[in-house]
Protein backbone atom coordinates (compact mmCIF):
# COMPACT_ATOMS: atom_id res chain seq x y z
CA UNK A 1 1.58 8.31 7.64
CA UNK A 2 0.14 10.93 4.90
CA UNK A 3 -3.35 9.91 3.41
CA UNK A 4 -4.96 12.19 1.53
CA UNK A 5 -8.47 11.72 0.62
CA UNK A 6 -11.31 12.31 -2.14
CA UNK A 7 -14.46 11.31 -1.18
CA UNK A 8 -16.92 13.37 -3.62
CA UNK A 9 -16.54 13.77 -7.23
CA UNK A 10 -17.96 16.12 -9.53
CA UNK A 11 -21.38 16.75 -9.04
CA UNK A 12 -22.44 17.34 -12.50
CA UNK A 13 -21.63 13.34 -13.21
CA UNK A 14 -24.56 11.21 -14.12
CA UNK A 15 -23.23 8.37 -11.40
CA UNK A 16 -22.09 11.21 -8.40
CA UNK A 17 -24.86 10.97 -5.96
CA UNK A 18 -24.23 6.73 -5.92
CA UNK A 19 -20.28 7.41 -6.63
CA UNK A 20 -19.63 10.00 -3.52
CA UNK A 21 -19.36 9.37 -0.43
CA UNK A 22 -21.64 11.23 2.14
CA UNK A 23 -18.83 13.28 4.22
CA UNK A 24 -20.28 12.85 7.70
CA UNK A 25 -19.86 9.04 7.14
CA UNK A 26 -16.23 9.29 7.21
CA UNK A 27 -15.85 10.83 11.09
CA UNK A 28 -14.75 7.33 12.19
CA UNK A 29 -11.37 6.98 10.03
CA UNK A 30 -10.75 10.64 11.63
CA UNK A 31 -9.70 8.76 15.11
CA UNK A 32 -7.14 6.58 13.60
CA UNK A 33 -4.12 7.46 15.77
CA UNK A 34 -0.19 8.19 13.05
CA UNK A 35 -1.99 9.71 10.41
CA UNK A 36 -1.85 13.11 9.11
CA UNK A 37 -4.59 13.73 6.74
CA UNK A 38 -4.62 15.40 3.33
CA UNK A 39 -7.89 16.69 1.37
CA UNK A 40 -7.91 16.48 -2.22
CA UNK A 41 -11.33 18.14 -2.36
CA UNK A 42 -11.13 20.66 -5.47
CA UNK A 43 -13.56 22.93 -2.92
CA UNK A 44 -12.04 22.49 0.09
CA UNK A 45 -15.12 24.80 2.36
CA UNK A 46 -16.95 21.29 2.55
CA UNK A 47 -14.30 19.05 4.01
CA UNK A 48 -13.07 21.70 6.48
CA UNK A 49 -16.33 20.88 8.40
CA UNK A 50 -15.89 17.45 7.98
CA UNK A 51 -11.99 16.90 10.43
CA UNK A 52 -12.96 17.40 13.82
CA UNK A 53 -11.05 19.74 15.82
CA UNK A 54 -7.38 18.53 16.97
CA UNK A 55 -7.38 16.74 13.84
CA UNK A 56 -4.20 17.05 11.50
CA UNK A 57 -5.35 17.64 8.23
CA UNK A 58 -4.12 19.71 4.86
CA UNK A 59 -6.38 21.02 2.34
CA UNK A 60 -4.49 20.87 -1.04
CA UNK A 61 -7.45 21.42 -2.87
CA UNK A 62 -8.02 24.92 -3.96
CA UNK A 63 -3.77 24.87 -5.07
CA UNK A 64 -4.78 21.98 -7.49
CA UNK A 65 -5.20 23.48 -11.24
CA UNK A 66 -4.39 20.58 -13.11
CA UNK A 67 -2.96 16.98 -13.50
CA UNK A 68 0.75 17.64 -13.13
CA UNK A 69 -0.23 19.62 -9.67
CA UNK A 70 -2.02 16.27 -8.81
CA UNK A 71 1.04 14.25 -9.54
CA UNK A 72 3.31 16.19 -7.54
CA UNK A 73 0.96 15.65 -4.68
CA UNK A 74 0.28 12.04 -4.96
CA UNK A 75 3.45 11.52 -4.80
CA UNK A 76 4.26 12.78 -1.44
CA UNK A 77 1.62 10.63 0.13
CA UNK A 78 1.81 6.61 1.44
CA UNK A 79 -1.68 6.24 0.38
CA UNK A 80 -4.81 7.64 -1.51
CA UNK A 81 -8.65 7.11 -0.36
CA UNK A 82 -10.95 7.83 -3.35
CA UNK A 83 -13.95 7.40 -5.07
CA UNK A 84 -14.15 6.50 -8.60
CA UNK A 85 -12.52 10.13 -9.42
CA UNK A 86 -9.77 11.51 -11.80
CA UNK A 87 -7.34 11.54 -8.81
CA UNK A 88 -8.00 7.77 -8.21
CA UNK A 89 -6.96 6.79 -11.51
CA UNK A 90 -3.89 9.16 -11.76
CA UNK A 91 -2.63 7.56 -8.22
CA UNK A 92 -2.94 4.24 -9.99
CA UNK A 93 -1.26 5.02 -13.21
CA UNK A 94 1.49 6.82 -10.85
CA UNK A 95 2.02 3.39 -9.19
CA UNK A 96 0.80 5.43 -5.74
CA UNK A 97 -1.01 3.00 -3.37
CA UNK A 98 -4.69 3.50 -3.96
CA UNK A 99 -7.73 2.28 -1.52
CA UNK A 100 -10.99 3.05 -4.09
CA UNK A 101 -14.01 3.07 -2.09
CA UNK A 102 -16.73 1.88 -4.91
CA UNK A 103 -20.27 1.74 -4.49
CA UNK A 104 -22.35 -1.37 -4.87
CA UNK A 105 -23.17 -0.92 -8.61
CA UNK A 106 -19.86 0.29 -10.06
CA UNK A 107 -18.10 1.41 -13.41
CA UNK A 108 -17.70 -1.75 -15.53
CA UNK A 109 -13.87 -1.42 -15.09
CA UNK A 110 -13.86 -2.38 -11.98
CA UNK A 111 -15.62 -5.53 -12.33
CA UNK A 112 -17.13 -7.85 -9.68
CA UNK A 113 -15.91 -10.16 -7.17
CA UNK A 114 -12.56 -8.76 -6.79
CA UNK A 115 -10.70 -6.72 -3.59
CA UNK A 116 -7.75 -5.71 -7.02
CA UNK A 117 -7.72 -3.80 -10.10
CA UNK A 118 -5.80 -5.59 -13.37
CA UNK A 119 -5.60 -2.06 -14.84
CA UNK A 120 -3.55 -0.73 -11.17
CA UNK A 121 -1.44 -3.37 -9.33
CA UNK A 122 -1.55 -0.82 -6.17
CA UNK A 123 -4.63 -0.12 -5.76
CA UNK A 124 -7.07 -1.82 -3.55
CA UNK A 125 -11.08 -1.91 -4.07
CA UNK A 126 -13.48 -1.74 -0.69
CA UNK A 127 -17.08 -2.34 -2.04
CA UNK A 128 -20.48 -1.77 -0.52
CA UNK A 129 -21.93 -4.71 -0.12
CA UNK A 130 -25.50 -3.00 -0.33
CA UNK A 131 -26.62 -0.04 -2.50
CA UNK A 132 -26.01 3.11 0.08
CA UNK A 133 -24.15 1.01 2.37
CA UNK A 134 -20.99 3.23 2.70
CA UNK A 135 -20.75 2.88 7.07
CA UNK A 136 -19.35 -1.10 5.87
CA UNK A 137 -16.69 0.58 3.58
CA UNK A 138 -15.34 3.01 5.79
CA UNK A 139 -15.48 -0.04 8.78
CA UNK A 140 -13.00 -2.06 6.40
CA UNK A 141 -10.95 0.83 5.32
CA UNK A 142 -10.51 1.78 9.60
CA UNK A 143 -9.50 -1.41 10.15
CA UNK A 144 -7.10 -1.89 7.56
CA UNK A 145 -5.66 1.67 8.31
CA UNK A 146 -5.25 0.96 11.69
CA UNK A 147 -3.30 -2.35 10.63
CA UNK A 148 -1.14 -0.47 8.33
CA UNK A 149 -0.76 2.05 10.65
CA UNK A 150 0.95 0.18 13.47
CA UNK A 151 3.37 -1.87 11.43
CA UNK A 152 1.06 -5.60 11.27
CA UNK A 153 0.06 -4.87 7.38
CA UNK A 154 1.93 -2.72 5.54
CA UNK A 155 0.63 -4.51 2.10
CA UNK A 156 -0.80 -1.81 -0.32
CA UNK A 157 1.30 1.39 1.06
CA UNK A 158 4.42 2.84 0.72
């Protein structure tokens, strides 16, 4: 299974230090066994340290220059982990299965209460329950990766 992921967005955004996720606390989806990882990460040094060693991964993010490069690579993958980013939105409007890690205070589109999105029928929201409480998010997304990984829930990916 190809997942590519985006878990930082710019820095210069007023919301990007609540938005991003810290990299370190994404080591446990590393271990999930059928999937080979792609990083959307526009600076790709950061991420590099992130994949432990053994771990199949692709950094795409340096090649990216613009949307239509993001397209072509969204579409090649069964699923998208993001924050609230540009490539989160272009998966959904590509009809790409999208998993959008938000924190507990999000962007008013997203609006409360809800696991969907009415503005992307494919994607799926995992939200902190607490302010800074991304180690429950990545929990849910493991779980549900490892589900969707061995065939019992294939709801939400390609």
């Amino acid at each position: 299974m190809h997942v590519g992921l985006v878990a930082t967005g710019n820095p210069a955004h007023k919301n990007d230090r609540k938005r991003s996720v810290p990299l370190h606390e994404l080591a446990p989806l590393f271990g999930t066994q059928g999937v080979a990882w792609h990083s959307l990460l526009r600076n790709s040094d950061p991420m590099t340290q992130v994949f432990p060693a053994g771990i199949p991964v692709v950094h795409h993010g340096d090649m990216i220059h613009d949307f239509g490069d993001s397209s072509a690579l969204l579409e090649n993958l069964d699923l998208l982990i993001s924050v609230d980013t540009a490539p989160a939105h272009l998966g959904g409007a590509l009809g790409i299965p999208v998993w959008l890690m938000l924190p507990f205070n999000p962007d008013w589109r997203w609006l409360l209460g809800r696991e969907d999105s009415p503005w992307y029928p494919t994607m799926r929201l995992f939200r902190q329950p607490a302010p800074g409480a991304w180690t429950q998010v990545i929990s849910r997304i493991g779980e549900a990766l490892t589900r969707t990984v061995s065939g019992s829930h294939m709801e939400g990916v390609r």
